[in-house]
Structure formats: C-alpha cells, structure tokens
Protein backbone atom coordinates (compact mmCIF):
# COMPACT_ATOMS: atom_id res chain seq x y z
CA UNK A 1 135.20 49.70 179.99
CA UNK A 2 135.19 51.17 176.54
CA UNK A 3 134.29 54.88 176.23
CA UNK A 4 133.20 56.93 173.07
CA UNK A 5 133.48 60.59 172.99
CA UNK A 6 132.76 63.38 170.65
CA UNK A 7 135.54 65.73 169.74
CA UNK A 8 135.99 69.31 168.39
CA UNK A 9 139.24 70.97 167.88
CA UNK A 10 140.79 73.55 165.70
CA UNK A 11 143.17 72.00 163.97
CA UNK A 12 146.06 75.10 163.22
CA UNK A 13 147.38 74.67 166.78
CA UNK A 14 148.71 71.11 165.83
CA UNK A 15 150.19 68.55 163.57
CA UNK A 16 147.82 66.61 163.25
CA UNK A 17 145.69 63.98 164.68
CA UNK A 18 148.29 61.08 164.76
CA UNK A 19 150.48 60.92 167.82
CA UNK A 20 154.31 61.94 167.23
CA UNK A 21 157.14 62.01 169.21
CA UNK A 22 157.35 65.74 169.94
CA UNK A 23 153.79 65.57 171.48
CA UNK A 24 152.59 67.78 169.39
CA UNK A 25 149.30 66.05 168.12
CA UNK A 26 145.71 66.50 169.23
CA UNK A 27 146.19 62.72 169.85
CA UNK A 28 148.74 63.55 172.44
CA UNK A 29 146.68 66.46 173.72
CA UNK A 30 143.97 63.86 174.26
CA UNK A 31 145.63 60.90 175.95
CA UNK A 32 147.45 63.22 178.27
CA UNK A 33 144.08 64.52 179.63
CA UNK A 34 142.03 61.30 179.63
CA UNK A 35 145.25 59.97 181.27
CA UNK A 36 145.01 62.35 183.82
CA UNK A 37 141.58 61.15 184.90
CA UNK A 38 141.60 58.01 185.21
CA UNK A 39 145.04 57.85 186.34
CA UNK A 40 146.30 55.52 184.03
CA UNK A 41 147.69 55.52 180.68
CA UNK A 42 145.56 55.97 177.86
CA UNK A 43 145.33 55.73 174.28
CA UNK A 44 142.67 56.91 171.94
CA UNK A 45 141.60 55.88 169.07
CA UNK A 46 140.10 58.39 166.51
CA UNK A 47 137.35 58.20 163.41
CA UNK A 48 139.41 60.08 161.10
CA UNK A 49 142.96 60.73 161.70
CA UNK A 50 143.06 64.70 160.29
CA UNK A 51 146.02 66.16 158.97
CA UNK A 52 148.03 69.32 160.26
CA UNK A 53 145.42 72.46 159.95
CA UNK A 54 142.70 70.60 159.95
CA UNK A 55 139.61 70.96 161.99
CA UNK A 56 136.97 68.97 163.58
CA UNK A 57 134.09 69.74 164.26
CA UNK A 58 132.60 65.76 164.64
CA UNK A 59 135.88 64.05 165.47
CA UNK A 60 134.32 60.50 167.32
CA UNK A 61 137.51 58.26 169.43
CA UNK A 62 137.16 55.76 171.51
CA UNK A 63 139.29 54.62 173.98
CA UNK A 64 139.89 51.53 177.19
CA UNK A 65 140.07 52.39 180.89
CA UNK A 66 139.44 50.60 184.31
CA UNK A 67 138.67 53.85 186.08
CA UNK A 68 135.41 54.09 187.39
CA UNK A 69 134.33 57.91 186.79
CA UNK A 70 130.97 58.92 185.53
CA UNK A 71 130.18 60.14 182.47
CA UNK A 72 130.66 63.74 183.05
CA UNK A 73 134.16 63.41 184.15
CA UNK A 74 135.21 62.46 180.33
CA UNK A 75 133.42 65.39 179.18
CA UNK A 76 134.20 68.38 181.93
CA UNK A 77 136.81 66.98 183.60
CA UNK A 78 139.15 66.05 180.28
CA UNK A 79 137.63 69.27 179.24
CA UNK A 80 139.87 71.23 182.36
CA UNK A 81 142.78 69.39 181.27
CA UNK A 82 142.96 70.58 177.66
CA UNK A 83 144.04 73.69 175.67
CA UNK A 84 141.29 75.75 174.37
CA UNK A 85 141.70 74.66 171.09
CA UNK A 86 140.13 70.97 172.18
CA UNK A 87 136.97 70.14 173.52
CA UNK A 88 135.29 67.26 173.97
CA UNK A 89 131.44 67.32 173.56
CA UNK A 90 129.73 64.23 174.37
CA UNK A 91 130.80 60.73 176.28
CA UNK A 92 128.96 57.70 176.04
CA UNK A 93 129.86 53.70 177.61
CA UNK A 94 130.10 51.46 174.41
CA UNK A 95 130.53 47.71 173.95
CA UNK A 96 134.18 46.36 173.11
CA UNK A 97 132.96 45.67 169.65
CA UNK A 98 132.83 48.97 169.11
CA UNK A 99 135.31 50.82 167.01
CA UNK A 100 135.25 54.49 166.29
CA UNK A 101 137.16 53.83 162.81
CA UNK A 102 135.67 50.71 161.88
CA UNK A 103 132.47 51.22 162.69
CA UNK A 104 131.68 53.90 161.14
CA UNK A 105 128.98 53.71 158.48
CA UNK A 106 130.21 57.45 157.03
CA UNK A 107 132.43 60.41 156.87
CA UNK A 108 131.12 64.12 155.98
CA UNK A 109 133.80 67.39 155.28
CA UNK A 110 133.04 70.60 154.38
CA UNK A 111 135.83 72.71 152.69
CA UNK A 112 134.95 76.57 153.50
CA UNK A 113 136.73 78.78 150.61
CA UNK A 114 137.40 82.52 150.61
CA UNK A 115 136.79 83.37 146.72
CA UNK A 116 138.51 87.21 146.76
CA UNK A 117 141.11 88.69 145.25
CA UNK A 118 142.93 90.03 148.47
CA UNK A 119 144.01 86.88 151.04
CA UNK A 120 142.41 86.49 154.45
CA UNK A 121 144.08 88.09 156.98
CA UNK A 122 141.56 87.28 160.44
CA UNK A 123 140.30 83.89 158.84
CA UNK A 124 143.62 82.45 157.60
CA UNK A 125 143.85 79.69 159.38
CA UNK A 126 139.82 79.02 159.21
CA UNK A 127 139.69 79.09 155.31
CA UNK A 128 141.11 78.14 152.12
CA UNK A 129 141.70 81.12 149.64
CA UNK A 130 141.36 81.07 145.92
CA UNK A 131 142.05 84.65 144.00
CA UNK A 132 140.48 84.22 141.03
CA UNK A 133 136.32 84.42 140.41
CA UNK A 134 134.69 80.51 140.21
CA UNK A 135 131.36 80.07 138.99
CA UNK A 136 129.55 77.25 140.08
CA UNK A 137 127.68 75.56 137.53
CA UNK A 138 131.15 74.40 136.02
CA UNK A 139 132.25 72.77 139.39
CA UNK A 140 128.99 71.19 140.53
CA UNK A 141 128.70 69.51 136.86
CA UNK A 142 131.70 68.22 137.51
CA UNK A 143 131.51 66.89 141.00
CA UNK A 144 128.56 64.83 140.04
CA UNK A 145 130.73 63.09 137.94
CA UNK A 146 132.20 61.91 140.84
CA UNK A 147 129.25 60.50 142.71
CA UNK A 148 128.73 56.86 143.15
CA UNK A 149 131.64 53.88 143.99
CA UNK A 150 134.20 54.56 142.27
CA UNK A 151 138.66 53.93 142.59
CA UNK A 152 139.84 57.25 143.91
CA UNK A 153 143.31 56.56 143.61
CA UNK A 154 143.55 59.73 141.12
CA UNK A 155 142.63 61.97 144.77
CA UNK A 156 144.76 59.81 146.90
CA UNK A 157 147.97 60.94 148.74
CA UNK A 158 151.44 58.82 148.15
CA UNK A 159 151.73 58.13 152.09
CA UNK A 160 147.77 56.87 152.02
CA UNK A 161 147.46 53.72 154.25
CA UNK A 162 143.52 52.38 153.37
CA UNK A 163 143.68 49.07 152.23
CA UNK A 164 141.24 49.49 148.95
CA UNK A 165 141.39 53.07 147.00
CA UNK A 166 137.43 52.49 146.18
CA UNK A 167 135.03 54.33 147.96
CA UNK A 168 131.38 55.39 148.03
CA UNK A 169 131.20 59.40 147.26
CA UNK A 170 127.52 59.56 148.54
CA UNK A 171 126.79 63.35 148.39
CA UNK A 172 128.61 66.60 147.29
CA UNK A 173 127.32 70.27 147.43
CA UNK A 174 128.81 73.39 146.61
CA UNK A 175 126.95 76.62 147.53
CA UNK A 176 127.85 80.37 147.22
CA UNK A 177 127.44 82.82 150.27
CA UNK A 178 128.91 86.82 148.93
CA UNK A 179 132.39 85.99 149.13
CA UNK A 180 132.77 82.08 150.35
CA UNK A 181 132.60 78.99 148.63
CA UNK A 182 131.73 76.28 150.74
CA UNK A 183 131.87 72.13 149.05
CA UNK A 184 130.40 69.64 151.58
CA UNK A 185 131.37 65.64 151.28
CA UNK A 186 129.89 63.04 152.40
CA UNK A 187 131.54 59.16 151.36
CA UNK A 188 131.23 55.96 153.24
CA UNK A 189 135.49 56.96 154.36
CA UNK A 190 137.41 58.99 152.66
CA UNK A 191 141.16 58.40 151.10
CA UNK A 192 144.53 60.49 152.33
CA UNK A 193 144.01 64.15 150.76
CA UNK A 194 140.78 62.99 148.83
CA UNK A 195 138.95 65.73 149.90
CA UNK A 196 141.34 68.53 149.03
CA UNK A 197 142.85 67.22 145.92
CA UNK A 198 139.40 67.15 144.83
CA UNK A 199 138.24 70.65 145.79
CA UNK A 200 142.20 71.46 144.15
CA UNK A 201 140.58 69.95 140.93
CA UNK A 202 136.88 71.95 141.01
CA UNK A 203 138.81 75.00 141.91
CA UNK A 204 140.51 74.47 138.44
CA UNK A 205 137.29 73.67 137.16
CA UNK A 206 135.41 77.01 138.47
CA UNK A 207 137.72 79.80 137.58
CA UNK A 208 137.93 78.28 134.13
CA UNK A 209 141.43 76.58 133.70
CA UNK A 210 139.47 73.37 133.42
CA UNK A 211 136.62 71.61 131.37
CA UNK A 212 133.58 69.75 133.85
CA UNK A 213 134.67 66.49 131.83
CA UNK A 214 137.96 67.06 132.56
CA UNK A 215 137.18 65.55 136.25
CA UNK A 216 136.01 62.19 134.92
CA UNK A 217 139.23 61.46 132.70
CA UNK A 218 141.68 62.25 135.88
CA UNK A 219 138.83 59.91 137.91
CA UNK A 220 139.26 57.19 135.07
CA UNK A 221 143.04 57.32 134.84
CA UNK A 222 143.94 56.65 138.53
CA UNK A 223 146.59 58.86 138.30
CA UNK A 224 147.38 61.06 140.91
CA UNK A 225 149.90 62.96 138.66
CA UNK A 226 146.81 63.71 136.34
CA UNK A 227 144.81 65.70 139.13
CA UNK A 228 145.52 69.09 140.87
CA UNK A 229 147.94 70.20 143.48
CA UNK A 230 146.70 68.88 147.12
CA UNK A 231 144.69 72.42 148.15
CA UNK A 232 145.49 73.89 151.51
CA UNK A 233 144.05 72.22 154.74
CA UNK A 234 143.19 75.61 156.39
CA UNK A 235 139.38 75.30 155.14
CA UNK A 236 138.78 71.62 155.43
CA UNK A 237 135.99 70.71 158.64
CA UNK A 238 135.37 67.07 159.39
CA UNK A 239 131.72 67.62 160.13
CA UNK A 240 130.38 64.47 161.24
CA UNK A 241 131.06 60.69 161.60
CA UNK A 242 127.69 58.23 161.80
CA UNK A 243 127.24 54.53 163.19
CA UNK A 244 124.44 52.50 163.16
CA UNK A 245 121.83 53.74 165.67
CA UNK A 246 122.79 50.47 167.60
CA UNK A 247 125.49 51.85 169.09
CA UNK A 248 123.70 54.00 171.33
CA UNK A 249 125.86 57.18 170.56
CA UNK A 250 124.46 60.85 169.98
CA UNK A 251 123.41 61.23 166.40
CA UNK A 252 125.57 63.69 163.85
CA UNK A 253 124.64 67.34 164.06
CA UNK A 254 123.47 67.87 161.06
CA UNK A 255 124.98 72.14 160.55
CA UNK A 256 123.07 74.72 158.12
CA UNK A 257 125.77 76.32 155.58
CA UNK A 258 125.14 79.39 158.47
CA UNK A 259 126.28 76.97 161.25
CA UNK A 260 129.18 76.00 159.45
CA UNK A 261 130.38 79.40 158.11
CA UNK A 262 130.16 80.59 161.97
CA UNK A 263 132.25 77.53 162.51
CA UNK A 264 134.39 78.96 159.69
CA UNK A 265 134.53 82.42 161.79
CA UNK A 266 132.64 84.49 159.60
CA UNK A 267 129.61 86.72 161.10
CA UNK A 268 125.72 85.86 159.87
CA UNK A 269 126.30 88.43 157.81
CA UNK A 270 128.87 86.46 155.20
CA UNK A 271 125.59 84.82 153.86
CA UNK A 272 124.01 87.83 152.87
C-alpha cells in the first residue's frame, strides 16, 4: 500500500530534508516514526527536499508499507513518535503511480523578511533580516521580469541535481506589513537555492544597490556568478505542493499574508 501524507516542520532543528548519516534530517525523523508503526522499515519520499533552516509548512511524501493500520495511525500515531518540531497533518491511501515529487503539478514558497535596522532576536530562526529600508515598487518591477518559462540557471545552486534548469515562474508577490517583507513563489518546481538567490537579488534591487532591469540581464546571462549571494534560509516557507485533483489528496491551504506571518511567529499585530 502506498500512503501520502502532509507534513509541517520547522526546519532550524535540522539539516535538512535529505537523509544523512548522522540522522540528523527530518527525513530520518520521519522514517524512524513511520517505521515504528508499521513495524517495518520505511522510507519516505518527499515533494521538495528543503535545505537546513528551512520550513514547511505543505511538505507532501509518500511512502510503501504492508502494515495494515488505519488512516489515523499515520497521522496521530507517527505524530507520538516525533519531536515537536514535526507534525504530520493529513494521510491519505494513493495508487502506486503516485509520486509525491513527480507528480506534482506545482511548488509555492513564501520568504518572510524582517526589514529593520536592529536584527531579530525572538524570530531569528523564523525570518530573514535585511538592515537597510527596501521599497517595493523597485523589486516587484523587477520580479515580473521574471515571470513566465524561462532557464534559471542564473538562481541555481552548483550542487543542483534537476535535470533541465527551465522552469515555469507562475506567480510572485511581494507585500509590506510595518516592519516585514514577505515575497511569495509559486513555479511549476523550483531549482536548488532559486528561491533565495532570487529574493538575494530583489533585496539588492529594493534598498537601491540595484536597477529593476538589472534582474533580466543576470536572468539572460545564465550566470550564477552574475546574481546575488544565496540569502539566508531562516525566512524561506514551502507553503504548498498541488496534484491533479485525481489523486484524491486534500487540496493546498491556500494562507492569507496574516496566516503566514503567524506562521512566521509574529502577533496579528505585525500587519498593522
């Protein structure tokens, strides 16, 4: 039987999604406790495979077992076997064509961004930090620039393992909320880093250090050298994964900027 669940976990207590030998992914965090249900050896595999620090709040993995256990035991009962910082959400039985990686029809992030002066001291593992102001009409200019299918290889990550660097940026937003910044992405996958070398590049962009068109000529030269340092991955969310409706799994929760800034550990009143 092939199972599907969705994850959440905050990424800062790891390294990682991928499994590694000192056990200290959320992979290994996982497979331990589905292991321990259904009493056999398990291995998962995951949507997006997030790196150290970074969160999920959508993570989808799938994964093979001959137990017998109903539906609630993947969710509760893996749920009593793992740290606080994991918890699965939903389970659902799914056919053996499904795949939670190749399957998927789309990926959405959101980068949350503390725009002060003064670094966050509560929140520092739940945000990225820039200290100077960013206006942004500069950085949503240049973001659109971006939309469309397009080679990436500019925002890619030496160690990247996808097979083609082009992909299909399908929506970006950047909003303002008092003191945060927060970019959402949303891209049929995404490339190693993509998503923070990019917000690296529109943070450049929105304090001024940057032009708008500036973005297009590092997109055009496929350069990686030609774009900005990779940001940090304290503010980066994967938000949501979707699959065709076929599939019979719960549909993405689609979060308000409040939803996602309480995700982010900031009180209702950060939007003020």
């Amino acid at each position: 039987m092939r199972i599907a669940l969705g994850i959440e976990y905050d990424g800062s207590a790891f390294c990682g999604w991928q499994t590694q030998p000192s056990g200290c992914a959320v992979q290994d965090a996982v497979d331990a406790a589905l292991s321990g249900i259904a009493a056999h050896a398990v291995q998962s595999q995951c949507a997006g495979r997030t790196d150290a620090g970074v969160h999920a709040l959508g993570q989808v993995v799938h994964f093979d077992t001959s137990a017998d256990r109903p539906l609630s035991a993947w969710v509760r009962g893996v749920n009593t076997l793992l740290s606080k910082h994991i918890a699965v959400q939903w389970a659902r039985a799914v056919s053996d064509e499904f795949h939670a990686r190749n399957r998927a029809t789309a990926r959405s992030y959101a980068y949350v961004l503390l725009n002060r002066p003064e670094r966050p001291g509560v929140q520092h593992s739940r945000v990225g930090w820039h200290h100077r102001p960013l206006e942004l009409d500069p950085m949503r200019e240049a973001v659109e620039l971006l939309l469309g299918t397009h080679d990436f290889s500019a925002f890619r990550a030496a160690e990247c393992q996808a097979i083609s660097p082009v992909k299909e940026l399908r929506g970006a937003t950047i909003e303002r909320f008092g003191q945060l910044v927060l970019f959402q992405f949303t891209a049929d996958a995404f490339l190693h880093h993509m998503v923070r070398n990019i917000v690296g590049c529109l943070v450049k962009i929105g304090d001024g250090t940057r032009a708008p068109q500036w973005l297009e000529q590092v997109l055009e030269s496929r350069d990686r050298s030609q774009a900005a340092p990779t940001f940090a991955p304290d503010g980066l969310y994967l938000t949501a994964v979707e699959y065709d409706a076929a599939w019979g799994l719960p549909p993405p929760h689609a979060r308000t900027p409040a939803e996602m800034l309480l995700s982010a550990g900031f009180a209702a009143s950060a939007l003020s």
